[in-house]
N, C-alpha and C. Protein backbone atom coordinates (compact mmCIF):
# COMPACT_ATOMS: atom_id res chain seq x y z
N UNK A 1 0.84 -1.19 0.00
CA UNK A 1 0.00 0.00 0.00
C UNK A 1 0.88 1.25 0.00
N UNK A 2 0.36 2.65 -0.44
CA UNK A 2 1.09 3.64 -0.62
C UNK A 2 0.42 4.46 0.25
N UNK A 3 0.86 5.13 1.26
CA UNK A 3 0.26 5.45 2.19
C UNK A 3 1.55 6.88 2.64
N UNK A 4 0.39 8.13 3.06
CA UNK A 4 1.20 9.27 3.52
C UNK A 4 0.48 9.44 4.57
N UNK A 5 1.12 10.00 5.95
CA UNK A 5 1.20 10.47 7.25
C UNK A 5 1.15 11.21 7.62
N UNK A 6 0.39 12.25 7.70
CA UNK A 6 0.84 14.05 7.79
C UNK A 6 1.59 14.20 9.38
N UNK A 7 2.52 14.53 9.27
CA UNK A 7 3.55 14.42 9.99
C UNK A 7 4.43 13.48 10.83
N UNK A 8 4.36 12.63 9.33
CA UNK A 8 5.22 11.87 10.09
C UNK A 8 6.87 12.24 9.45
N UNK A 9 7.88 11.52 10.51
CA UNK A 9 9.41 12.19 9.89
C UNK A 9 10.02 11.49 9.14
N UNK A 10 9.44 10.59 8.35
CA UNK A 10 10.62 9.78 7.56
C UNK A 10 10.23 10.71 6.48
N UNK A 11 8.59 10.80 6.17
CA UNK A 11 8.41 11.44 4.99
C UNK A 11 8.74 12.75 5.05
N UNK A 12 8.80 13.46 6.06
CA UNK A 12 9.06 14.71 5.73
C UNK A 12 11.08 14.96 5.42
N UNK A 13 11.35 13.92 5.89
CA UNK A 13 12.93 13.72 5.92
C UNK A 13 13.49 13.85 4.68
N UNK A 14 12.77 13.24 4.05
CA UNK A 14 13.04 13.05 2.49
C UNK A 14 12.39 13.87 1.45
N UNK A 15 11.70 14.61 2.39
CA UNK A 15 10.99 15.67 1.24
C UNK A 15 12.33 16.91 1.29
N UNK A 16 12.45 17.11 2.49
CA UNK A 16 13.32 18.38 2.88
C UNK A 16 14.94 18.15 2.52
N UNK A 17 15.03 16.82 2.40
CA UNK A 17 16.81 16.70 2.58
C UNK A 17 16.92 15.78 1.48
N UNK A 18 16.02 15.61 0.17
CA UNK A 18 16.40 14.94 -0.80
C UNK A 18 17.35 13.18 -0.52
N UNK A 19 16.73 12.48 0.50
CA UNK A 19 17.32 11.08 0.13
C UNK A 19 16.03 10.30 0.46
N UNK A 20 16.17 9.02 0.55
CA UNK A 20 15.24 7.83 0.79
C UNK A 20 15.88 7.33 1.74
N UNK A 21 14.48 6.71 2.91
CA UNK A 21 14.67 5.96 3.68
C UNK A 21 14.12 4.52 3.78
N UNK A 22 14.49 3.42 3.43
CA UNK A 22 14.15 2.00 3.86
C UNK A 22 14.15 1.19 5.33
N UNK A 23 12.70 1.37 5.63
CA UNK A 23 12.28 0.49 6.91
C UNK A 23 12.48 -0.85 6.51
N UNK A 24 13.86 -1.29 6.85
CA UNK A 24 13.67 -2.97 7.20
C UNK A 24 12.97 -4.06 7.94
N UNK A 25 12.84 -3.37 9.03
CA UNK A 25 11.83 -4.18 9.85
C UNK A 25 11.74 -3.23 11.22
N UNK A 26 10.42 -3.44 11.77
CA UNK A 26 9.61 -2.72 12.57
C UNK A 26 9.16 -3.55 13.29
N UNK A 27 9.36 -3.34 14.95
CA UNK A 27 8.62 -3.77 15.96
C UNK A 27 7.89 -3.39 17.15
N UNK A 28 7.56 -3.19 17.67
CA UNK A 28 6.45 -2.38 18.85
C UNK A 28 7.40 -2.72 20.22
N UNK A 29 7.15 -1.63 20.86
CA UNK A 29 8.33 -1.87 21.96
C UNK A 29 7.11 -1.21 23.17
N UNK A 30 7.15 -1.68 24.86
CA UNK A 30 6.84 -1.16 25.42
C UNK A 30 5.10 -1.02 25.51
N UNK A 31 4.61 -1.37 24.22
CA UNK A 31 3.26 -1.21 24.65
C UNK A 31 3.03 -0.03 23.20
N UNK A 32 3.16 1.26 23.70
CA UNK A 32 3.03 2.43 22.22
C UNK A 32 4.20 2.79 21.75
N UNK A 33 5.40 2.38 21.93
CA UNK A 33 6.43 2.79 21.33
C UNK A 33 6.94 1.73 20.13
N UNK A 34 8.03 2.39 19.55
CA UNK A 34 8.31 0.93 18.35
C UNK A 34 9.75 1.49 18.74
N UNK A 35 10.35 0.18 17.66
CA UNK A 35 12.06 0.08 17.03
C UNK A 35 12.08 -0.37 15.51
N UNK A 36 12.46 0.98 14.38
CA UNK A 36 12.75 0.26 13.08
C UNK A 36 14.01 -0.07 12.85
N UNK A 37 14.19 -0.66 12.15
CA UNK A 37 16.08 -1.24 11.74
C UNK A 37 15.68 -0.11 10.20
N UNK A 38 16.36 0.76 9.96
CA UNK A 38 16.23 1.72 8.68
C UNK A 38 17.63 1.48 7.36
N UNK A 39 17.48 1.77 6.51
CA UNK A 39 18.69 2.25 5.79
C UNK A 39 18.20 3.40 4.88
N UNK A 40 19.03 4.35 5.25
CA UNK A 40 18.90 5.48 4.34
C UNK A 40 20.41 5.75 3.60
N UNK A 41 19.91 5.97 2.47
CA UNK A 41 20.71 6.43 1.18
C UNK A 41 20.63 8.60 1.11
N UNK A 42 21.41 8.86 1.26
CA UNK A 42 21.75 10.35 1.51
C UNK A 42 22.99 10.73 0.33
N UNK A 43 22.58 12.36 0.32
CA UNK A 43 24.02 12.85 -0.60
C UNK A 43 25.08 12.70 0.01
N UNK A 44 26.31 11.54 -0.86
CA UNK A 44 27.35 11.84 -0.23
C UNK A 44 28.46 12.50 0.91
N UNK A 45 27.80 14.00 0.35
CA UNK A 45 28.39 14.70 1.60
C UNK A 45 27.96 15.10 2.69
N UNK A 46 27.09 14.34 2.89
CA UNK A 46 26.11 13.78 4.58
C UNK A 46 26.69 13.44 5.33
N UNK A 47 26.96 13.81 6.76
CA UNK A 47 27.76 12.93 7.80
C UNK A 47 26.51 12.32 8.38
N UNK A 48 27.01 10.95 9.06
CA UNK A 48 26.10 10.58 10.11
C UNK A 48 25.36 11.59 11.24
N UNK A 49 26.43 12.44 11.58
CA UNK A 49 25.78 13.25 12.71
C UNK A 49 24.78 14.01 12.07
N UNK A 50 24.61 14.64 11.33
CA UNK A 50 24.43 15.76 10.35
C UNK A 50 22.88 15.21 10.11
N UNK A 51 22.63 13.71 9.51
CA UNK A 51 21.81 13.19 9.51
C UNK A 51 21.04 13.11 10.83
N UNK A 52 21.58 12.24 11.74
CA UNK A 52 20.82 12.07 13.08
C UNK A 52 20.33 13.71 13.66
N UNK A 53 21.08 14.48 13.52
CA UNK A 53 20.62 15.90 14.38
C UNK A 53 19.14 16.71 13.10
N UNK A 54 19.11 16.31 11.88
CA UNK A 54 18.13 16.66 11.22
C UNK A 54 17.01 15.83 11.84
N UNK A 55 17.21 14.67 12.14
CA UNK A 55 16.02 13.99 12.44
C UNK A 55 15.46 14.15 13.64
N UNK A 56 16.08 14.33 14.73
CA UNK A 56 16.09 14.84 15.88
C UNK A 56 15.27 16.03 15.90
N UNK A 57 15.83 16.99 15.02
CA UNK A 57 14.52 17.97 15.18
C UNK A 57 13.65 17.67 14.50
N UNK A 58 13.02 16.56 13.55
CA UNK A 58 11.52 17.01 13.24
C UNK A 58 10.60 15.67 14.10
N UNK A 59 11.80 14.70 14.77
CA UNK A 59 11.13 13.71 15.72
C UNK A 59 11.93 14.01 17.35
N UNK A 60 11.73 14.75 18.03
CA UNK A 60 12.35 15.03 19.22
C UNK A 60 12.32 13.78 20.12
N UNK A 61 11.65 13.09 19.89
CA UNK A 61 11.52 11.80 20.87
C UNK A 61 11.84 10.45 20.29
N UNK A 62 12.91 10.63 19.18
CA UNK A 62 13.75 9.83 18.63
C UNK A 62 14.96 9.39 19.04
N UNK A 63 14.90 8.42 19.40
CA UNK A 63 16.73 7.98 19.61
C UNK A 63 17.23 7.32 18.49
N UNK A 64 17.91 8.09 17.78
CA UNK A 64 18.76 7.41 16.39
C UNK A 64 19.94 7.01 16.49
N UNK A 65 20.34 5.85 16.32
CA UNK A 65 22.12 5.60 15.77
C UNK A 65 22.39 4.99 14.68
N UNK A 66 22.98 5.62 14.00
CA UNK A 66 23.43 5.05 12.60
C UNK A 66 24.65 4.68 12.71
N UNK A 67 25.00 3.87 11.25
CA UNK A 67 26.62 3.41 11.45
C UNK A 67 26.96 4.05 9.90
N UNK A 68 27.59 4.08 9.13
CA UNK A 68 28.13 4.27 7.84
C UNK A 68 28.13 2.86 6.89
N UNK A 69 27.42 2.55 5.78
CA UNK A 69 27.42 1.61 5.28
C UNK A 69 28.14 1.60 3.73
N UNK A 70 29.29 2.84 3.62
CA UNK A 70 29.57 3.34 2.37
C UNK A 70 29.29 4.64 2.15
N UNK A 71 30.33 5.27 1.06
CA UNK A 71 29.43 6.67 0.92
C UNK A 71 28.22 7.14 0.99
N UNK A 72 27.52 7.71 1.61
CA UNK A 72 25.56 8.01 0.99
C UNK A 72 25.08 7.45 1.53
N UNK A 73 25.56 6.20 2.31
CA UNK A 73 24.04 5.11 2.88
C UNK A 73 24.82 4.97 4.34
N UNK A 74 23.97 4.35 5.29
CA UNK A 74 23.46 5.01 6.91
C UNK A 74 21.95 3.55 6.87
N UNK A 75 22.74 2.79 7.88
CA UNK A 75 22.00 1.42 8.40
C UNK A 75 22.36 2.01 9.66
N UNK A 76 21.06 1.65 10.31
CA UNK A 76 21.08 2.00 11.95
C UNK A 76 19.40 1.62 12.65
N UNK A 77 18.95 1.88 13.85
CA UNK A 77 17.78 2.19 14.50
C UNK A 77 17.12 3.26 14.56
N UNK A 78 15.91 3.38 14.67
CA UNK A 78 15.44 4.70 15.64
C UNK A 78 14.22 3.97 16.15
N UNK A 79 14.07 4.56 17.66
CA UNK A 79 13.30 4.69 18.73
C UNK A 79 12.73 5.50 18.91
N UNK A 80 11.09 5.04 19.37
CA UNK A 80 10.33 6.35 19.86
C UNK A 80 9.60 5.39 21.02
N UNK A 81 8.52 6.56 21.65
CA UNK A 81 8.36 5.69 23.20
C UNK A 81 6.69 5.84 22.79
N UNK A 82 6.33 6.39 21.47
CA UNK A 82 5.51 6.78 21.09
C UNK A 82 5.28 6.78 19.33
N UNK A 83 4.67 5.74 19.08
CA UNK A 83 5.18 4.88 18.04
C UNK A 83 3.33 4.60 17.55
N UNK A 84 2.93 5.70 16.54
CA UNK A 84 1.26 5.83 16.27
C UNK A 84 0.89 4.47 14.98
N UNK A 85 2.51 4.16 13.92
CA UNK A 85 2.11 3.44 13.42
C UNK A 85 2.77 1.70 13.96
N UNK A 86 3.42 1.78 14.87
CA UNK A 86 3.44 0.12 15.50
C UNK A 86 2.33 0.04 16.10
N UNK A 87 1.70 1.31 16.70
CA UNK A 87 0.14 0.66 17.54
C UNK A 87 -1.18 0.20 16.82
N UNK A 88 -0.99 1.09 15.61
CA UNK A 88 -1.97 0.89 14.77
C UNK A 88 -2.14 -0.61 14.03
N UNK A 89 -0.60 -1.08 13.75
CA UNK A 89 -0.16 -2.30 13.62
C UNK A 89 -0.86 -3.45 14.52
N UNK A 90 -0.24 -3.20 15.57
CA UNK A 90 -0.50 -4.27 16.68
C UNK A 90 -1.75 -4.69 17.24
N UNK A 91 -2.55 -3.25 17.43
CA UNK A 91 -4.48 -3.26 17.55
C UNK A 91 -5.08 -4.01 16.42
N UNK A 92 -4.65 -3.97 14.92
CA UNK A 92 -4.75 -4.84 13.75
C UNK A 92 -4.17 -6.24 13.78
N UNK A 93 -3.77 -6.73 14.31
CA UNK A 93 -2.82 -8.14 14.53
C UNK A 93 -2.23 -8.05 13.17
N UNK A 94 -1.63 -6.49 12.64
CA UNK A 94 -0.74 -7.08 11.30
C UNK A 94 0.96 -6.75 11.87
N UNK A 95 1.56 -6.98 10.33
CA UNK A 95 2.51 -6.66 10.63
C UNK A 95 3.54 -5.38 9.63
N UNK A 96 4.57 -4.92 9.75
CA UNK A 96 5.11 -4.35 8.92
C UNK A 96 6.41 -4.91 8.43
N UNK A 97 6.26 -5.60 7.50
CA UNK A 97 7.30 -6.21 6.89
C UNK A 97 8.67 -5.24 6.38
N UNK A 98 8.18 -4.42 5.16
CA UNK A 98 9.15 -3.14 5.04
C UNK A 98 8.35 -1.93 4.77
N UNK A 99 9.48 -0.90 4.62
CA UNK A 99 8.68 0.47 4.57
C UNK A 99 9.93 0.84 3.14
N UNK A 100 9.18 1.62 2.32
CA UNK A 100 10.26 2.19 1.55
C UNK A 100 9.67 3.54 0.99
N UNK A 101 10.65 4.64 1.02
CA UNK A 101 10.16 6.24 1.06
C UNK A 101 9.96 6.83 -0.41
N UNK A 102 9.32 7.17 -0.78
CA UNK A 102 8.63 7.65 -2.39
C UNK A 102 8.76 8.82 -2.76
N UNK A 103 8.56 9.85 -3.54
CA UNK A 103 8.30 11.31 -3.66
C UNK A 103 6.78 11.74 -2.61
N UNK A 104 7.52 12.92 -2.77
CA UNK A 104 6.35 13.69 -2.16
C UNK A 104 5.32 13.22 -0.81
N UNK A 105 7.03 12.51 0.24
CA UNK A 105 7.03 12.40 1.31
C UNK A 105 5.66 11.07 1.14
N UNK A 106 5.29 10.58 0.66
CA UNK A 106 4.69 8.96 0.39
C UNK A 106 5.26 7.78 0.81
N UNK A 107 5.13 6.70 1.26
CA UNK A 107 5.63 5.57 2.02
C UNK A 107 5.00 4.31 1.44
N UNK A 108 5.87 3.46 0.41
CA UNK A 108 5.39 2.15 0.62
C UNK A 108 5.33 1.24 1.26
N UNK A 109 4.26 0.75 1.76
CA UNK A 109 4.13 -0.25 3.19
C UNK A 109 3.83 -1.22 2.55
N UNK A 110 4.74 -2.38 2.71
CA UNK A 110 4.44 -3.88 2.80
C UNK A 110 3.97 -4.70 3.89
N UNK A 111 2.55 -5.08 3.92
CA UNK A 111 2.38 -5.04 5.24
C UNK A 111 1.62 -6.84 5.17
N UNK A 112 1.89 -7.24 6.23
CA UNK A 112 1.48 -9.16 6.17
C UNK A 112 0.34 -8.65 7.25
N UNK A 113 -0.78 -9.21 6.79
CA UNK A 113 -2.24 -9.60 7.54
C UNK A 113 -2.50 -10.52 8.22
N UNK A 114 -2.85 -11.27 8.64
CA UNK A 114 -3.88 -12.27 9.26
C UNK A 114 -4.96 -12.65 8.24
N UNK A 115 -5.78 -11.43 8.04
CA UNK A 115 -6.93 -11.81 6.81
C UNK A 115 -7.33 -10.36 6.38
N UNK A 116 -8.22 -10.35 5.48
CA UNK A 116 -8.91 -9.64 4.62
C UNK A 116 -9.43 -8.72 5.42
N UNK A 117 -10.16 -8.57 6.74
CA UNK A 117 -10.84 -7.76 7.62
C UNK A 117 -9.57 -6.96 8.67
N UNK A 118 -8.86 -7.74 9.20
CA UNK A 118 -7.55 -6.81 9.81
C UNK A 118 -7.37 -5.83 9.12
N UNK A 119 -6.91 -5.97 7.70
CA UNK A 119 -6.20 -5.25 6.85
C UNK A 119 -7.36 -3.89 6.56
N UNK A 120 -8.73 -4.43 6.20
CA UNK A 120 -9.52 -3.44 6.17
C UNK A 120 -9.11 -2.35 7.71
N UNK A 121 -9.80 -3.02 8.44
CA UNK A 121 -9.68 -2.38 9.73
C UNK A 121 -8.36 -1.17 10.19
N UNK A 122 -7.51 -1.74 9.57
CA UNK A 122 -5.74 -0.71 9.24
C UNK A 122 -6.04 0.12 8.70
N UNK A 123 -6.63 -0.01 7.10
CA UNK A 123 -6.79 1.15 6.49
C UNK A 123 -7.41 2.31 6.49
N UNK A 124 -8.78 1.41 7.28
CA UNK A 124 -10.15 2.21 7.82
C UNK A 124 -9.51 3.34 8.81
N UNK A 125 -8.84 2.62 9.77
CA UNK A 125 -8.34 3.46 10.79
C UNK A 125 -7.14 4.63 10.20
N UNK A 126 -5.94 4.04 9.55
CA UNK A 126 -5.38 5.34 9.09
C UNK A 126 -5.80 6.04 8.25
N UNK A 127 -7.19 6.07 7.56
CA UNK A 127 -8.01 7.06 6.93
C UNK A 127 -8.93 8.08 7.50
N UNK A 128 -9.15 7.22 8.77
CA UNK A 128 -9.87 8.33 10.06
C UNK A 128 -8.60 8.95 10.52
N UNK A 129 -7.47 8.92 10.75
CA UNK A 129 -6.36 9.63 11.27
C UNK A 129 -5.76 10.57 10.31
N UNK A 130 -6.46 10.79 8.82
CA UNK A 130 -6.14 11.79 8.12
C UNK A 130 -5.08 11.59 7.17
N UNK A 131 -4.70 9.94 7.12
CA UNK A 131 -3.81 9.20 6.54
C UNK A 131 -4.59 9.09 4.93
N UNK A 132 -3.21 9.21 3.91
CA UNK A 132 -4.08 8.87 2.49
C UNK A 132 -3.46 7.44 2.66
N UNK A 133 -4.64 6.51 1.89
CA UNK A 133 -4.19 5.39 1.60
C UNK A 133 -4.49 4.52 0.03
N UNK A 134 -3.72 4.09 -0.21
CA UNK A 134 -4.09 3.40 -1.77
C UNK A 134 -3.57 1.97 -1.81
N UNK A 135 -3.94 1.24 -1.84
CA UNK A 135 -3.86 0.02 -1.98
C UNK A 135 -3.30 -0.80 -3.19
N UNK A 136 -2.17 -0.91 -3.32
CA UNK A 136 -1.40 -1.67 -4.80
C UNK A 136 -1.93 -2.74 -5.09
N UNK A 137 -1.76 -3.80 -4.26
CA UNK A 137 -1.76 -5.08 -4.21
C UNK A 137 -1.60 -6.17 -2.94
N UNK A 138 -2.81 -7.22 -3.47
CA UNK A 138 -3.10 -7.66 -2.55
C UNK A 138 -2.64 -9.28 -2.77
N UNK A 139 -1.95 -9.89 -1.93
CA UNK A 139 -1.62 -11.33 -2.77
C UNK A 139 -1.73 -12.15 -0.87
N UNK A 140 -1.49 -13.47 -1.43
CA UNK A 140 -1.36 -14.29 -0.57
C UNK A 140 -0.42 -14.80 -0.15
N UNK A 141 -0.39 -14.91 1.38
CA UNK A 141 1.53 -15.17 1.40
C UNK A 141 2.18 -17.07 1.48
N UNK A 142 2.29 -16.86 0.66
CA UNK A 142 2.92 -18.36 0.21
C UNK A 142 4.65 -18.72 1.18
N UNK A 143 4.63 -19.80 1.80
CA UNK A 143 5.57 -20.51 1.98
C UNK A 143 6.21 -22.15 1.49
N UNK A 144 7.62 -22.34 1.36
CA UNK A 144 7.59 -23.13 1.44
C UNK A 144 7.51 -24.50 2.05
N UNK A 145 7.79 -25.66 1.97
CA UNK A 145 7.47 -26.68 2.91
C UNK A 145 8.48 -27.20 3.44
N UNK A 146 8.65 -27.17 4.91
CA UNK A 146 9.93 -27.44 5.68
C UNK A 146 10.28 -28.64 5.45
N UNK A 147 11.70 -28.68 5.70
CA UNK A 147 12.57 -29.96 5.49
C UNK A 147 11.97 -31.30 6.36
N UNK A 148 12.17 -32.40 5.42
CA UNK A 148 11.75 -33.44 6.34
C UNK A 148 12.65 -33.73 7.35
N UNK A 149 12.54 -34.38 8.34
CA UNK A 149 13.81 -35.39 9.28
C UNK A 149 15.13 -35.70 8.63
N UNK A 150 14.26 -36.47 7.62
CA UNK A 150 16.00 -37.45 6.73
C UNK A 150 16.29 -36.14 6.23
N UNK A 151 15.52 -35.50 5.38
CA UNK A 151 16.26 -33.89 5.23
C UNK A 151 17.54 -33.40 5.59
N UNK A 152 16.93 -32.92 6.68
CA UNK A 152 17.15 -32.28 7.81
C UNK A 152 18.78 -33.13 8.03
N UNK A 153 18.50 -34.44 8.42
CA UNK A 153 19.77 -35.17 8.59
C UNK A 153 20.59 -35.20 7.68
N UNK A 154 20.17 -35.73 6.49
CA UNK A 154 21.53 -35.76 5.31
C UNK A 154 21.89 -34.42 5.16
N UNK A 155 21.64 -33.13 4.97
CA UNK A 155 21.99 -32.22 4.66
C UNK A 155 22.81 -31.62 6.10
N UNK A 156 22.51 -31.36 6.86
CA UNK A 156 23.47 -31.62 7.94
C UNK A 156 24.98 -32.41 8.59
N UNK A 157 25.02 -34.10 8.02
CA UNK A 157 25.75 -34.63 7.78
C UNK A 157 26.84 -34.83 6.31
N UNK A 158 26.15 -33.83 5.39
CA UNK A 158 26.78 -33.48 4.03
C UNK A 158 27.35 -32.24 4.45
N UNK A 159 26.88 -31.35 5.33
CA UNK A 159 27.37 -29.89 5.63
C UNK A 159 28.64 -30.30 6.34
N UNK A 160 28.24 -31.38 7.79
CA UNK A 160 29.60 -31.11 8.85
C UNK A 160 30.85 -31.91 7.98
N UNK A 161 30.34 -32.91 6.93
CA UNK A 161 31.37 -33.78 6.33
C UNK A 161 32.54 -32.73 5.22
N UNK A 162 31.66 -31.37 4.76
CA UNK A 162 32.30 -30.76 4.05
C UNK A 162 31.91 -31.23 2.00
N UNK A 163 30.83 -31.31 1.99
CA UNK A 163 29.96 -31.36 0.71
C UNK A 163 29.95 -30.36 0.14
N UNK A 164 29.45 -29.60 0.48
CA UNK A 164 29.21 -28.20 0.37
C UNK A 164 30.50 -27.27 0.39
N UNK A 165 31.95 -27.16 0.74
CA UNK A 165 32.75 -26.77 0.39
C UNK A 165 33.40 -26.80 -0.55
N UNK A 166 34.17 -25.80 -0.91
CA UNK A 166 34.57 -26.02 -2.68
C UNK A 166 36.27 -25.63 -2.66
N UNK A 167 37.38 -26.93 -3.24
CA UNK A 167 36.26 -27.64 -3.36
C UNK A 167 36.11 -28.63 -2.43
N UNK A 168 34.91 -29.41 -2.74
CA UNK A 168 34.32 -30.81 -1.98
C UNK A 168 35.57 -31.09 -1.11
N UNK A 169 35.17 -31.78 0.09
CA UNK A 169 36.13 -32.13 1.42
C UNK A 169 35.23 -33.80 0.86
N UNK A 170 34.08 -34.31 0.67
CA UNK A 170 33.91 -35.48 0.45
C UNK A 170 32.84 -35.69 -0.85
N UNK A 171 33.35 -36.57 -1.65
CA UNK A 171 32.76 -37.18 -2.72
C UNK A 171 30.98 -37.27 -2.42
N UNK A 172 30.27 -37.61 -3.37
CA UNK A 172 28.71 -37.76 -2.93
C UNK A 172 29.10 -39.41 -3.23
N UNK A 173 29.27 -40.08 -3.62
CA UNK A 173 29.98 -41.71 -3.25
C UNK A 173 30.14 -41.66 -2.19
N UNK A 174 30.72 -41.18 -1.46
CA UNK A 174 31.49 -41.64 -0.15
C UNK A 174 30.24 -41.45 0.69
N UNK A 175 30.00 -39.83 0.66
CA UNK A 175 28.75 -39.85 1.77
C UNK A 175 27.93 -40.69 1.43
N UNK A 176 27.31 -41.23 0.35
CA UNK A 176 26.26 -41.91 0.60
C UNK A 176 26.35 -42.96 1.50
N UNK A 177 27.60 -44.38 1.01
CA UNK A 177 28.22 -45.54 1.85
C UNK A 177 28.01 -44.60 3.15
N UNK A 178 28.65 -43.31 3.85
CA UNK A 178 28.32 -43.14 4.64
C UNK A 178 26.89 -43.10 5.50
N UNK A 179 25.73 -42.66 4.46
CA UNK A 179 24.56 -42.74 4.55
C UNK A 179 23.67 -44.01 4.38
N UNK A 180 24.46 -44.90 3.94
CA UNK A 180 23.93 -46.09 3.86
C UNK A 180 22.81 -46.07 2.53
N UNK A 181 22.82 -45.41 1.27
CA UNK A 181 21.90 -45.29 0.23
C UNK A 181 22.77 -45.17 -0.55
N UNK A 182 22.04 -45.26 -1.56
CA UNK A 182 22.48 -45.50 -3.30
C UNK A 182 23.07 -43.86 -3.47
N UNK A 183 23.89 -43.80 -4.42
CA UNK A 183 23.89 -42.52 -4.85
C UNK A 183 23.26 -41.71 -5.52
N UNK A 184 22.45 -42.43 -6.13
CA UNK A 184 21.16 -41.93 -6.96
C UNK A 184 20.21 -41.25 -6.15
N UNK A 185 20.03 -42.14 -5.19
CA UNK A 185 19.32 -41.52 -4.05
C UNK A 185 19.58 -40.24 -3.48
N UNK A 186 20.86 -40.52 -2.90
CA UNK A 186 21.32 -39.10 -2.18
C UNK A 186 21.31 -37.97 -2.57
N UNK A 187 21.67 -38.49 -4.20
CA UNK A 187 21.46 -37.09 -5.35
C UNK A 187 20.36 -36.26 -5.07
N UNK A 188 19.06 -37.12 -5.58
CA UNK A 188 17.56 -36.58 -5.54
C UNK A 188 17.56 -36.33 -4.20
N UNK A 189 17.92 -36.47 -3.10
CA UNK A 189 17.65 -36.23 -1.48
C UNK A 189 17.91 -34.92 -1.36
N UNK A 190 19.76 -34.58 -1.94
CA UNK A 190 20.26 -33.49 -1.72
C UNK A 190 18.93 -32.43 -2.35
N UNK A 191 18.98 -32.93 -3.67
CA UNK A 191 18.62 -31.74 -4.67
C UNK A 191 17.29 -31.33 -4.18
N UNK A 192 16.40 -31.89 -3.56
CA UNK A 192 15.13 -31.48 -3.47
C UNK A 192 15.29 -30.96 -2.17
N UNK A 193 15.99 -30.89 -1.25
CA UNK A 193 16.05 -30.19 -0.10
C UNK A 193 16.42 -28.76 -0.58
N UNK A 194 17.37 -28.80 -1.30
CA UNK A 194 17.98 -27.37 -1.97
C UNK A 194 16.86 -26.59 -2.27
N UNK A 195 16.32 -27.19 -3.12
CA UNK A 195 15.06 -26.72 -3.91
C UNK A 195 13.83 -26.12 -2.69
N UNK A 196 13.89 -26.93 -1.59
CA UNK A 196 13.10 -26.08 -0.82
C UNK A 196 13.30 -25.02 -0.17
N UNK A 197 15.17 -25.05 0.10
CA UNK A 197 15.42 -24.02 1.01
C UNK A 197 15.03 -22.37 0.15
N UNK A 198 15.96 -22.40 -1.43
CA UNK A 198 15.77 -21.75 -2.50
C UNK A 198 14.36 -21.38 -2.53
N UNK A 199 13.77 -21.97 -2.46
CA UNK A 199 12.03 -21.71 -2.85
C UNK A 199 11.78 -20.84 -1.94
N UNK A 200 12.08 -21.48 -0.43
CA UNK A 200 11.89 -20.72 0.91
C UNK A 200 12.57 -19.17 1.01
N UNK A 201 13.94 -18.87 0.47
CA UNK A 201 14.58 -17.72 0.46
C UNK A 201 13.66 -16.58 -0.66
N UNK A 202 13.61 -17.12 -1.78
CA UNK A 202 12.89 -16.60 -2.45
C UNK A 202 11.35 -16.44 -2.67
N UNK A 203 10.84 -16.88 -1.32
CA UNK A 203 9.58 -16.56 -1.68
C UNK A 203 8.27 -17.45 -2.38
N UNK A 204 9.10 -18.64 -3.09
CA UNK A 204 7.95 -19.34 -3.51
C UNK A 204 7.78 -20.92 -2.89
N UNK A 205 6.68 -21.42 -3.79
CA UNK A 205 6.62 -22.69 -3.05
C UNK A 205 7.58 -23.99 -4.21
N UNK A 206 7.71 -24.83 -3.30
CA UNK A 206 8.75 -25.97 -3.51
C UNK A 206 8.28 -26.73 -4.34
């Protein structure tokens, strides 16, 4: 969803000081307060401090620390003890997956539901709070299917044996005799575990 805040400071951050900010992940602290993990991308000749003391004044009840992640970009926290969109979150049983900052001080929210009525209920509410909201897209969140046992085991015992190092510390012959199966087997064992983890990193199903 694309959603603006009238006064909130990420958007106004980026309206006034020309960079973008990326909410990595967001959590509710305390009851009404939150903690985001951020990365912001800034002009070069931005210091960290320079950054944190801009933000400071348009969120006074911010505790920011950034670190330097390269010229221009700034991975760090900020804290508030008073946190309008983790509560709004949390009264919704949703969540905020990421945040990423747009023109004209706008915010894309990726946000994971529970169901169809939470999500209403979010929007409903930051539209009574004077919030614009627009809705991109709506999908279903797909996972993949966790590793079985033997999984779980051969790929573990292929990891500590050194399979997976390159190169190879042991043959897939050997582990198998070690595993007590064909190699044919172990093959398809390995490969379809891969295939789930891959599926799992990326998002789809196995």
């Amino acid at each position: 969803m694309i959603v603006k805040i009238p006064g909130n400071w990420i958007g106004d951050l980026c309206t006034s000081c020309d960079l973008s900010v990326k909410v990595l992940k967001c959590v509710p602290m305390n009851g009404s307060g939150g903690m985001s993990l951020l990365q912001i991308d800034s002009p070069e000749d931005m210091t960290g401090t320079l950054l944190s003391e801009r933000i400071r004044i348009l969120e006074p009840r911010c505790d920011i620390k950034l670190a330097s992640a390269g010229p221009g970009r700034f991975v760090g926290t900020a804290q508030t003890s008073n946190c309008v969109v983790c509560k709004l979150l949390a009264e919704h049983g949703c969540f905020l997956d990421s945040a990423t900052s747009k023109r004209d001080g706008l915010l894309q929210w990726n946000v994971i539901a529970p169901n169809a009525e939470a999500l209403k209920g979010l929007v409903d509410k930051l539209m009574a709070l004077g919030c614009s909201v627009e809705l991109k897209k709506i999908s279903r969140l797909n996972t993949a299917p966790e590793l079985t046992r033997t999984q779980e085991r051969v790929l573990q015992m292929a990891y500590e044996l050194g399979y997976f190092e390159i190169p190879k510390k042991i043959k897939l012959e050997k582990l198998a005799k070690r595993l007590e199966i064909s190699k044919a087997t172990l093959d398809v064992m390995i490969r379809r575990a891969q295939k789930k983890i891959i599926a799992g990193h990326m998002g789809g199903l196995a």
